[in-house]
Protein backbone atom coordinates (compact mmCIF):
# COMPACT_ATOMS: atom_id res chain seq x y z
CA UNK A 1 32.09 -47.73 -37.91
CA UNK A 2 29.22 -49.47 -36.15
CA UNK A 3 26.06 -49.95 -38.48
CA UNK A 4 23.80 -48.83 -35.86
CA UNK A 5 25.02 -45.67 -35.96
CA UNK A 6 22.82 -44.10 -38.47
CA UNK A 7 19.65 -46.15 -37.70
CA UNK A 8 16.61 -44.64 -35.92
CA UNK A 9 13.85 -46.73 -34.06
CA UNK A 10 10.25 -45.36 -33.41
CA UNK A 11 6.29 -46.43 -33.61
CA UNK A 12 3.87 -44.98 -35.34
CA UNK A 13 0.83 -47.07 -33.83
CA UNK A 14 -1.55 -45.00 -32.40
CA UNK A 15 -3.09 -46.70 -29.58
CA UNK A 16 -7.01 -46.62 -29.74
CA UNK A 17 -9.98 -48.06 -28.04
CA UNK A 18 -12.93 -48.92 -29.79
CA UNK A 19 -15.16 -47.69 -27.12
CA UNK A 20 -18.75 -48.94 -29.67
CA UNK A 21 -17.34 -52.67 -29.73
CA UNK A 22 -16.32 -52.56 -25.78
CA UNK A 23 -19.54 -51.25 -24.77
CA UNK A 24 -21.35 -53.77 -27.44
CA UNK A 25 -19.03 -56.77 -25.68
CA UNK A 26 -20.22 -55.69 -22.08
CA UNK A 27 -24.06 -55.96 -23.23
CA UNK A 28 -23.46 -59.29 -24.95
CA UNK A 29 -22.11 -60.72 -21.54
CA UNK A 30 -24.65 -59.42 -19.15
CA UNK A 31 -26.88 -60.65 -21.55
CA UNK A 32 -25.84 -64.04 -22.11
CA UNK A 33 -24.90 -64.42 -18.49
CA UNK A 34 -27.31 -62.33 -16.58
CA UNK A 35 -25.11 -60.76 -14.61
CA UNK A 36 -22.43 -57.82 -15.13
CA UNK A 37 -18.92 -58.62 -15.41
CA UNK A 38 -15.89 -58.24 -13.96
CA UNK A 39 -13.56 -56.59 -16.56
CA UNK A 40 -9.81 -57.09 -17.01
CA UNK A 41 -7.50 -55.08 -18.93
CA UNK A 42 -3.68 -53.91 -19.04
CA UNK A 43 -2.45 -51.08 -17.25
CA UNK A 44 -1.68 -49.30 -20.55
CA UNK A 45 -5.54 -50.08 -22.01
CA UNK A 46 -6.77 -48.58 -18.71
CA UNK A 47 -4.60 -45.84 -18.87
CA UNK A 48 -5.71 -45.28 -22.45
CA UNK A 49 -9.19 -44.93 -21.40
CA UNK A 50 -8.42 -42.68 -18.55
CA UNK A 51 -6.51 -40.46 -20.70
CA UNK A 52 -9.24 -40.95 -23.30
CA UNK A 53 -12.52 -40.06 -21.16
CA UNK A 54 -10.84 -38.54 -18.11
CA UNK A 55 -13.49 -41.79 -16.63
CA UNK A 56 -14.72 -39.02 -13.84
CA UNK A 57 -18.24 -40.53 -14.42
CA UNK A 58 -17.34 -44.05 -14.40
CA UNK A 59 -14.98 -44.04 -12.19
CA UNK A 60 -12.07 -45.31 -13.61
CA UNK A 61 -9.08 -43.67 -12.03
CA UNK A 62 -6.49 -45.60 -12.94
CA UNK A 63 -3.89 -48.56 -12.83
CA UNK A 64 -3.69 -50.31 -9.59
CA UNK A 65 -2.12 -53.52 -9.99
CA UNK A 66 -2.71 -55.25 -7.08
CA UNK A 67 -6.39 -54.92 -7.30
CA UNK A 68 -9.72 -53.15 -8.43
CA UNK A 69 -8.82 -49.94 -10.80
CA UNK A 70 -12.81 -48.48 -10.76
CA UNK A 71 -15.50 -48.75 -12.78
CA UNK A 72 -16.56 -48.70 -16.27
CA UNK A 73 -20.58 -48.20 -17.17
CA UNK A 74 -20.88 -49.65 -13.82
CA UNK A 75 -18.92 -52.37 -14.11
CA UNK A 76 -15.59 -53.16 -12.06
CA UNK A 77 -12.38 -53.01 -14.01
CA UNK A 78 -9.21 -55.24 -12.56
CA UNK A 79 -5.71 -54.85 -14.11
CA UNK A 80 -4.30 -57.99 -15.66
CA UNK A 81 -1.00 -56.96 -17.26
CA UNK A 82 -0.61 -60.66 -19.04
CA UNK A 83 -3.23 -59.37 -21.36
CA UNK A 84 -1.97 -57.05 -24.41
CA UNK A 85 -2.94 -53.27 -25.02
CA UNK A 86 -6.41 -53.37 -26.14
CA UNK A 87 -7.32 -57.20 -25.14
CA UNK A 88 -10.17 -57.61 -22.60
CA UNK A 89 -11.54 -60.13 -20.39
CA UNK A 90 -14.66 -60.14 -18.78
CA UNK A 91 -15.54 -63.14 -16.03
């Protein structure tokens, strides 16, 4: 008998975004470089925040990985899929 038979695989991370420090980060840069950023995320971190918010107001509508994926608080998001769920770059 094979001794994967009886074995069973899942996750039980829940996958959050801490919206308080994101929004915190995004002040800190325009602040420091007096100018808004550019903000770069994953696909599934975008889609997180999509699914989160619905983004109608911001504008983010969703993963588009060749290019700009909206806004968020005014700020245009990119997708960068090297990054990890939850990491963010801002340039």
């Amino acid at each position: 008998m094979d001794g994967r038979a009886n074995r069973s695989t899942f996750f039980v991370v829940q996958h959050k975004i801490d919206y308080m420090e994101l929004g915190k980060q995004i002040d800190n840069y325009y602040y420091e470089h007096n100018n808004s950023p550019y903000i770069f995320m994953n696909g599934d971190t975008i889609d997180c925040i999509v699914k989160d918010t619905g983004m109608s107001p911001n504008r983010l509508h969703g993963v588009n990985t060749k290019g700009l994926c909206g806004c968020f608080q005014g700020n245009k998001v990119f997708c960068d899929n090297t990054l990890s769920f939850g990491e963010v770059e801002m340039r």
